[in-house]
Protein backbone atom coordinates (compact mmCIF):
# COMPACT_ATOMS: atom_id res chain seq x y z
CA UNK A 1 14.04 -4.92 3.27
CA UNK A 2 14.49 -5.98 -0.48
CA UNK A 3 11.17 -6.56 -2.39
CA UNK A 4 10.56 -8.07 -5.51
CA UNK A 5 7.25 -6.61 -7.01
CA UNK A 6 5.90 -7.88 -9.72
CA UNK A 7 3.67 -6.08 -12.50
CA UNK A 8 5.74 -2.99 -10.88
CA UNK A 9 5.16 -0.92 -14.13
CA UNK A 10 1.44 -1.65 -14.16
CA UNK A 11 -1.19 1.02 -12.59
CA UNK A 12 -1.32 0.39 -8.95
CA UNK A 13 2.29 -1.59 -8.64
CA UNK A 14 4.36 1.96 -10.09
CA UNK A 15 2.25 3.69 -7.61
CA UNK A 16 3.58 1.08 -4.66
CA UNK A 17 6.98 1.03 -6.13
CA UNK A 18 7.10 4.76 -6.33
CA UNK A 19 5.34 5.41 -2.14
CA UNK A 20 8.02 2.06 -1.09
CA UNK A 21 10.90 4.34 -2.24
CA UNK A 22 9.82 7.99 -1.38
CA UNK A 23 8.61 6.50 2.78
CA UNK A 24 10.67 3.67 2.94
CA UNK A 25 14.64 5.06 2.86
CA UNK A 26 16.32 2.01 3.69
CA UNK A 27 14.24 -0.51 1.23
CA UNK A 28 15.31 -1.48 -2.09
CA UNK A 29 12.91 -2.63 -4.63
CA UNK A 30 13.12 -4.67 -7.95
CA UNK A 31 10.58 -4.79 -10.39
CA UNK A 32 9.67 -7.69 -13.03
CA UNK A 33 7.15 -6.88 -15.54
CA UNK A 34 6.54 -8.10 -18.96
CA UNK A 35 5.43 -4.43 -20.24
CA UNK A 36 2.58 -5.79 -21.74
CA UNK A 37 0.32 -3.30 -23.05
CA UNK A 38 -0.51 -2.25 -20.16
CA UNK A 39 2.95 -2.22 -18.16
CA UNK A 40 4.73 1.04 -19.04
CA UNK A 41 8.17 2.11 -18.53
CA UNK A 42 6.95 5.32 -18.53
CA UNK A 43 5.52 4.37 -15.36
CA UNK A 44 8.52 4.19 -13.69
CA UNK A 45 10.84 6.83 -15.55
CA UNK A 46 11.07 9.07 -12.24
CA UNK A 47 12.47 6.33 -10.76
CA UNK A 48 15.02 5.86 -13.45
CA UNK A 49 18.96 6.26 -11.66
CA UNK A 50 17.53 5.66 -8.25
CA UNK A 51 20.34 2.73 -6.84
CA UNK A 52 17.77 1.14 -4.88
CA UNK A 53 15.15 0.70 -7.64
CA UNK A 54 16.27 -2.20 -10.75
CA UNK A 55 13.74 -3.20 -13.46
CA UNK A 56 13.53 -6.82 -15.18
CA UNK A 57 11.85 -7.09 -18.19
CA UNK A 58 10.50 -10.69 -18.39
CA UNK A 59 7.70 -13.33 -16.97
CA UNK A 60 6.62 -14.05 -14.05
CA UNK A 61 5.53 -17.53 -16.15
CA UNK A 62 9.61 -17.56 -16.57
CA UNK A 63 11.28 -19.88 -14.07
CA UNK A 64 14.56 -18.53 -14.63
CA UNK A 65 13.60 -14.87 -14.84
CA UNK A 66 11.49 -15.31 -11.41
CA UNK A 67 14.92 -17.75 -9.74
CA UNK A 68 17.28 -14.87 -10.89
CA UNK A 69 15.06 -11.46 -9.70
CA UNK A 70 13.70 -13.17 -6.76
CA UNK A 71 17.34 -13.85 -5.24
CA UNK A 72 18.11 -11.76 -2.56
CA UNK A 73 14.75 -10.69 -2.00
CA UNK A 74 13.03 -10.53 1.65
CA UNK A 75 9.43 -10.34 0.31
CA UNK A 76 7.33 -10.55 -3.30
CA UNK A 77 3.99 -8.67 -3.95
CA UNK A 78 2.76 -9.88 -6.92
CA UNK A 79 0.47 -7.42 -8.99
CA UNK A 80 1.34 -9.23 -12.38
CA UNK A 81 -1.74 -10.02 -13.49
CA UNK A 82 -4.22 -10.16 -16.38
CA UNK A 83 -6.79 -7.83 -15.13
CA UNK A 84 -9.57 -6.72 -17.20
CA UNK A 85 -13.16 -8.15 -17.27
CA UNK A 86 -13.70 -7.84 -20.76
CA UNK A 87 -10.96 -8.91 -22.34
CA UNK A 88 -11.20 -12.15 -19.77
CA UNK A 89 -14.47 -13.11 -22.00
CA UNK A 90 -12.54 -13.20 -25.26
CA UNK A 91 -9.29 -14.48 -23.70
CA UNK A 92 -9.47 -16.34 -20.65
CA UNK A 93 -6.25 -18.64 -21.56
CA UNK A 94 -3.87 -15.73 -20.89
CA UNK A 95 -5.47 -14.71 -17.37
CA UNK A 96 -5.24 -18.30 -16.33
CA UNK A 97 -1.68 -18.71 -17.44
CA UNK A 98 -0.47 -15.38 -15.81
CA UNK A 99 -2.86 -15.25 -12.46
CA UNK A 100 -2.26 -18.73 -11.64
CA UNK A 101 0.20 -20.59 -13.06
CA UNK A 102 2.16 -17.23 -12.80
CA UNK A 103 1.63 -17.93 -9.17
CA UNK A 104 2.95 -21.16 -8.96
CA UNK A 105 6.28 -20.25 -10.55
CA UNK A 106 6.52 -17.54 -7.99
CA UNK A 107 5.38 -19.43 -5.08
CA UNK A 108 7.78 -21.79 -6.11
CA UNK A 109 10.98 -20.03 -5.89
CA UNK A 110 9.68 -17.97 -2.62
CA UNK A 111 10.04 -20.96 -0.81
CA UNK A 112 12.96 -22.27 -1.84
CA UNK A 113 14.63 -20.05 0.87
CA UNK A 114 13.75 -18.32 4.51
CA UNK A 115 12.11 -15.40 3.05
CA UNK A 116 9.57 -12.25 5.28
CA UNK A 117 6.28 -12.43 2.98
CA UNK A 118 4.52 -13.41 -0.30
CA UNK A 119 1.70 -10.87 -0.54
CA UNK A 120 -0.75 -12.24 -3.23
CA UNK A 121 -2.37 -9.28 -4.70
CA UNK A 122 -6.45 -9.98 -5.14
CA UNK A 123 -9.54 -8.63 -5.79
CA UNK A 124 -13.02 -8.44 -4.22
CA UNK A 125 -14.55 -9.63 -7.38
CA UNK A 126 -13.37 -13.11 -6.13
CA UNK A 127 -16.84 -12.54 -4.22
CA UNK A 128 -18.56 -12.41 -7.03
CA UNK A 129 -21.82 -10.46 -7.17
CA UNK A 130 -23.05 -9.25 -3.51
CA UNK A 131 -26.83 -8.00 -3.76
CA UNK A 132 -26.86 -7.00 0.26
CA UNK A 133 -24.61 -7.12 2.86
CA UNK A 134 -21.09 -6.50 3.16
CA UNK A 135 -18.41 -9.26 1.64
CA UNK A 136 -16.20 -10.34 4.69
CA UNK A 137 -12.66 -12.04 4.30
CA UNK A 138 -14.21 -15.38 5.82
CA UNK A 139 -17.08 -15.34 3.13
CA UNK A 140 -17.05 -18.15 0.55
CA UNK A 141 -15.62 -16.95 -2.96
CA UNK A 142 -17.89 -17.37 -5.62
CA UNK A 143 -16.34 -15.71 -8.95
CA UNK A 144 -18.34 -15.15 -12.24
CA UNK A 145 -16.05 -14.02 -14.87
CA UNK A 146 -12.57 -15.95 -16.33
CA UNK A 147 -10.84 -13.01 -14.75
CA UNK A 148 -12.54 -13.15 -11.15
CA UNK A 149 -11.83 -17.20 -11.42
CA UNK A 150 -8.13 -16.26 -12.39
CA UNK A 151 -7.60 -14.25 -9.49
CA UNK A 152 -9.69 -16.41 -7.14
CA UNK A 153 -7.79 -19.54 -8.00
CA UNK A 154 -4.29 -17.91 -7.45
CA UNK A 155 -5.14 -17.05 -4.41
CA UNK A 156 -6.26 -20.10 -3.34
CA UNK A 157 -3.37 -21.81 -4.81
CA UNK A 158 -1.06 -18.81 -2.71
CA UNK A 159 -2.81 -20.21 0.68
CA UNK A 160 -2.33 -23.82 -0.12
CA UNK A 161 1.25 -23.44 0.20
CA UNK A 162 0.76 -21.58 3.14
CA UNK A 163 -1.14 -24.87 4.16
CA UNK A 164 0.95 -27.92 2.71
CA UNK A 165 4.40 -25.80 3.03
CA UNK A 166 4.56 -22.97 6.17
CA UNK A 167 4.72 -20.26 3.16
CA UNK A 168 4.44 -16.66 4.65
CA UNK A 169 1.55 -15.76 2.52
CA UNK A 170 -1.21 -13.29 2.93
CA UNK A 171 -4.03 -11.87 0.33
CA UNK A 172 -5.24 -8.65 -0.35
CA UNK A 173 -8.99 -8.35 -1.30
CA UNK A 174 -9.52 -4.76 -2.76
CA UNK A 175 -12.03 -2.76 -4.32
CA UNK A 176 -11.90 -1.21 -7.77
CA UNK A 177 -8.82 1.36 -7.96
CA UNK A 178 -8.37 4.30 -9.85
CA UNK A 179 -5.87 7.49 -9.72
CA UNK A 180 -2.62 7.94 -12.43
CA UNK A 181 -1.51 5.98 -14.62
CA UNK A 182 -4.35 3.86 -15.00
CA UNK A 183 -4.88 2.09 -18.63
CA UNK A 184 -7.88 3.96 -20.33
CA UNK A 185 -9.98 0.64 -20.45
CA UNK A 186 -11.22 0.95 -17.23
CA UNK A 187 -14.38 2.86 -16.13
CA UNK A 188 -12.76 6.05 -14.83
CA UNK A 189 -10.10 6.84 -17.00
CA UNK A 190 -11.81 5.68 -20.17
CA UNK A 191 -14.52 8.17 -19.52
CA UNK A 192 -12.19 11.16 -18.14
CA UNK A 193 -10.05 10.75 -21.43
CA UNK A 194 -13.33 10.33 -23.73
CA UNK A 195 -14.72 13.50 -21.90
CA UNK A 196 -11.86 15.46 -22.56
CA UNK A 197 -11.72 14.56 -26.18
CA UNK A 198 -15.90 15.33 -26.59
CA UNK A 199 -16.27 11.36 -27.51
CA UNK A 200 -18.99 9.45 -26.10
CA UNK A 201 -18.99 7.22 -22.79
CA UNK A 202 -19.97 4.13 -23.40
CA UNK A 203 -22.15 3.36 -20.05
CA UNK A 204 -22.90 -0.58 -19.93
CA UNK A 205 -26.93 -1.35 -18.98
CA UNK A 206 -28.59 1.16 -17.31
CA UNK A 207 -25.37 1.99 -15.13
CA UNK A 208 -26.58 0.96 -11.92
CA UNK A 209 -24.16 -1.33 -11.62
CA UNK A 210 -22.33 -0.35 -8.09
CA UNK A 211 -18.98 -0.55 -7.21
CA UNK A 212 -16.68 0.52 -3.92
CA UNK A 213 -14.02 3.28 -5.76
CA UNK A 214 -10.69 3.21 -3.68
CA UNK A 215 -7.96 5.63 -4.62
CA UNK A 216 -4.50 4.03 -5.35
CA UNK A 217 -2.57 5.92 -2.54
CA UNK A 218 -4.99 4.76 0.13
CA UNK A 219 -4.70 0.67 -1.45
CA UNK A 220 -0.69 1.06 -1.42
CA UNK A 221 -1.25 2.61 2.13
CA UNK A 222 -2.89 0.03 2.94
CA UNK A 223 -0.25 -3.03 1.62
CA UNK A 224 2.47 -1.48 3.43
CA UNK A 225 0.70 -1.69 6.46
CA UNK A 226 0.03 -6.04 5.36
CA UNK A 227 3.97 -5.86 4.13
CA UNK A 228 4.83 -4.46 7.76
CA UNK A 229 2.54 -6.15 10.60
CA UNK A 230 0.30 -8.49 8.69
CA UNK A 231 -0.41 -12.24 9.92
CA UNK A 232 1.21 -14.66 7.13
CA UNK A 233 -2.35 -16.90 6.06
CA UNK A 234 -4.34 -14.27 6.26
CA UNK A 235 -6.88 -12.50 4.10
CA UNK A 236 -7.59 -8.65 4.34
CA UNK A 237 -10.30 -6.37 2.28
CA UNK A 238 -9.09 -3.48 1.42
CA UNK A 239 -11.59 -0.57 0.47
CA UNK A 240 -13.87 2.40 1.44
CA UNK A 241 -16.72 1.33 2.78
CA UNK A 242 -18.81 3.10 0.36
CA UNK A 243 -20.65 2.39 -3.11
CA UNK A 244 -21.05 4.31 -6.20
CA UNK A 245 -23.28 3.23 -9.47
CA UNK A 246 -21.05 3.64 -12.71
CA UNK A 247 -24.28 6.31 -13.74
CA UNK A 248 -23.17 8.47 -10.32
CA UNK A 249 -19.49 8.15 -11.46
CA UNK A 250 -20.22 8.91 -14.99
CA UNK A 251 -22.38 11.81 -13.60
CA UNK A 252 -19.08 12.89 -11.27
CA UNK A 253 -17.07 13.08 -14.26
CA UNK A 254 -19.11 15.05 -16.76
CA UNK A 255 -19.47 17.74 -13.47
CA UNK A 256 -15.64 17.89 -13.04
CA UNK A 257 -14.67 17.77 -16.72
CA UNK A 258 -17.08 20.24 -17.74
CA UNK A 259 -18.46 17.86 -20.56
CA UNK A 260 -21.48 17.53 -21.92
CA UNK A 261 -24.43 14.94 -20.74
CA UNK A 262 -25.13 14.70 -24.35
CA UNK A 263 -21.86 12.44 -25.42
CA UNK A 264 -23.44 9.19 -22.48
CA UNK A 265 -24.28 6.41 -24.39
CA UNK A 266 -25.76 3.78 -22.58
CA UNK A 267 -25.25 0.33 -24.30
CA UNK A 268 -25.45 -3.21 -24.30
CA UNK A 269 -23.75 -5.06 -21.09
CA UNK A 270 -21.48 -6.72 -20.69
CA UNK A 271 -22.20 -11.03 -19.94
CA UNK A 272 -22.21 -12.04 -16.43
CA UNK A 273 -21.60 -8.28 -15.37
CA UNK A 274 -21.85 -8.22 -11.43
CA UNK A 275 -24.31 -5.84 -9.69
CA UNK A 276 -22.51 -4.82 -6.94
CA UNK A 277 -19.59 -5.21 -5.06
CA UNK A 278 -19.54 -4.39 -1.43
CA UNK A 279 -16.44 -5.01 1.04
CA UNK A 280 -16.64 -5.09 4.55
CA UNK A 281 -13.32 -3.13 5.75
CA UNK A 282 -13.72 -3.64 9.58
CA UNK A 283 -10.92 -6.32 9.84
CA UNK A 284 -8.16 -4.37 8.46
CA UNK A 285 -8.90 -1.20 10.38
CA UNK A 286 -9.16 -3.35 13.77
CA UNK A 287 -6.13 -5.48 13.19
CA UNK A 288 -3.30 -3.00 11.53
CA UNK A 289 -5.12 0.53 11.84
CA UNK A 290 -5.29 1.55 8.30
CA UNK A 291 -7.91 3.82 6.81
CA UNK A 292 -8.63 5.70 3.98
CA UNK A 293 -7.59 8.94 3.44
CA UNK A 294 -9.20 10.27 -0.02
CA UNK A 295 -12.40 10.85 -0.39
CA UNK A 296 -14.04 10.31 -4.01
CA UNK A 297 -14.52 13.54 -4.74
CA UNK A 298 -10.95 14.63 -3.75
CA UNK A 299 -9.42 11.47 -5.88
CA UNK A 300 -11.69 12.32 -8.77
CA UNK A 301 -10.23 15.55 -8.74
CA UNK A 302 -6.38 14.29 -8.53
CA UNK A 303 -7.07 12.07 -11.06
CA UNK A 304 -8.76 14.50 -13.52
CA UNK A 305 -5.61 17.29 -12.57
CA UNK A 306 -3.04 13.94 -13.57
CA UNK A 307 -4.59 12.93 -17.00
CA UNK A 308 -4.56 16.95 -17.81
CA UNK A 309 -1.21 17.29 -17.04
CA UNK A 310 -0.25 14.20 -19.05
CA UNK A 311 -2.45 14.21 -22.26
CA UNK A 312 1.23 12.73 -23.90
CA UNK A 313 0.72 9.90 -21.62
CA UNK A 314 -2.64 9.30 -22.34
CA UNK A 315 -3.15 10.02 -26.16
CA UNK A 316 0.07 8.40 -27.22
CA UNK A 317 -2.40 5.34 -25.73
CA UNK A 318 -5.71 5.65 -27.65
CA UNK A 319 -3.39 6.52 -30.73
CA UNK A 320 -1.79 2.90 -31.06
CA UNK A 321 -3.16 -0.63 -30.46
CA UNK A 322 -5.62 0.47 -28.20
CA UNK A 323 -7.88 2.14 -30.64
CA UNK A 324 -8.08 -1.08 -32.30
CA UNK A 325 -9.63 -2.66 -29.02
CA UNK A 326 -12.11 0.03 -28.58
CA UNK A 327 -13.55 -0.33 -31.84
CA UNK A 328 -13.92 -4.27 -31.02
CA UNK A 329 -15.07 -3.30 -28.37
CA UNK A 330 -17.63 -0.17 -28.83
CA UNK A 331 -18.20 0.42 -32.21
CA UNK A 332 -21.13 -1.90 -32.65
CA UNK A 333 -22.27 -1.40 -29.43
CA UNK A 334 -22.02 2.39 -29.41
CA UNK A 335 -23.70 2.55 -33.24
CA UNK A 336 -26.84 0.60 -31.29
CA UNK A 337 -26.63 3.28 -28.34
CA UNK A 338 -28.95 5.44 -26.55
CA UNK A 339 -29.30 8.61 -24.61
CA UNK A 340 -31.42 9.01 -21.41
């Protein structure tokens, strides 16, 4: 098997390129990524001299990048995406151009030959917000942020070639990741880094916002298992099963970090910020046997033990452009905060 993998030196696609290569001896894997800011090389430097493993810097956008990586390649699992909620609201342009017309460029070369599988990497905030129940895959999407709507629509457009063309395709729904090498703009590692460094953590509303918390080992678990045995036009949710509020994760964090309660700050939400988020896992567990193997508490820990063991990784971060965005971001916010 020769995969392409797209956004491979993003978060959760070095962690899939990495498990493909350590449990999967007889794969090769290339990797296209754009190393936008938050695609690192770094990611990927263990990898470095390994002859199955080639990186491609360029755009999944890129016709000829995609035609010339893709060739030779049984299967594609695309994780290039724009991905973060909040920087959807001031930029939706560049999630629609990557998450769907990024598709479509990919799409379009995958069929071109007799290829295994085209696993579209989603979300379950394609759902939008769930206030009870359980979201199953057969449950009508109903996004409500540009980023959701990016990630919705290239989907969609993945299983309309499935439709109109016999494209192998299948779609991963899954809940919200964390674990190494995770960009500190998202909840987790944003507050683990800020908790480290005494600096406040900006909470959004009155944090009962709840989310399912899946630990990136168990999600790339999981997309093997879809790579391996699942059904081409189908949709599968990956996640835990279980819900946290962002206060019970901030809460988590100050207990494993040692930090003070003083440095929460709740402040103003975000727009359109979803309740809660809620998968219903049964399908995937029936169909290819997969479960999840971390509990929260035991990821929280392995994720707190990674970011202290690479502060380099981390600070060289927060040092550069990134501090920029967090005072766009915070500063205003943070200076109108309050305790509780």
């Amino acid at each position: 098997m020769k995969l392409l993998v797209t956004g491979g030196a993003g978060f959760i696609g070095s962690n899939f390129t990495r498990m493909v290569l350590a449990e999967r001896l007889t794969w090769e894997v290339v990797v296209l990524d754009k190393l936008t800011y938050a695609g690192r090389m770094e990611n990927l430097q263990d990898l470095q001299g390994d002859p199955r493993f080639t990186f491609v810097k360029g755009d999944i956008c890129d016709p000829s990048i995609v035609s010339e990586t893709m060739t030779g390649c049984d299967g594609v699992v695309n994780f290039a995406a724009e991905t973060h909620v909040d920087r959807s609201i001031s930029d939706a342009f560049s999630f629609v151009r990557t998450d769907i017309d990024g598709v479509r460029v990919l799409l379009e070369e995958f069929r071109k030959e007799d290829r295994t599988l085209f696993l579209q990497i989603s979300t379950d905030e394609v759902y939008g917000s769930v206030e009870t129940g359980r979201s199953t895959e057969t449950d009508l999407l109903a996004p409500r942020s540009p980023y959701a709507a990016s990630k919705a629509g290239g989907e969609l457009l993945a299983m309309s070639y499935r439709t109109t063309f016999g494209t192998p395709v299948v779609v991963s729904r899954a809940s919200n990741n964390y674990g190494p090498c995770q960009y500190p703009e998202k909840l987790i590692p944003l507050f683990l880094t800020n908790a480290m460094d005494g600096e406040p953590l900006p909470l959004y509303g009155d944090g009962l916002n709840r989310r399912d918390w899946l630990f990136v080992s168990d999600h790339c678990r999981a997309l093997l298992h879809i790579l391996e045995s699942g059904e081409p036009g189908q949709v599968y949710n990956v996640g835990t099963g279980r819900e946290h509020t962002n206060r019970e994760i901030t809460e988590a964090i100050l207990t494993v970090t040692g930090a003070d309660r003083s440095l929460v700050r709740y402040i103003d939400d975000r727009p359109g910020h979803d309740r809660r988020y809620a998968l219903d896992v049964a399908f995937i567990e029936r169909s290819l046997g997969w479960k999840p193997e971390i509990g929260f508490e035991e990821g929280l820990q392995l994720t707190v033990d990674w970011y202290r063991e690479n502060r380099s990784w981390w600070e060289e971060i927060k040092s550069g452009k990134f501090r920029e965005y967090y005072r766009d971001m915070y500063a205003e916010r943070l200076r109108d905060s309050r305790g509780e």
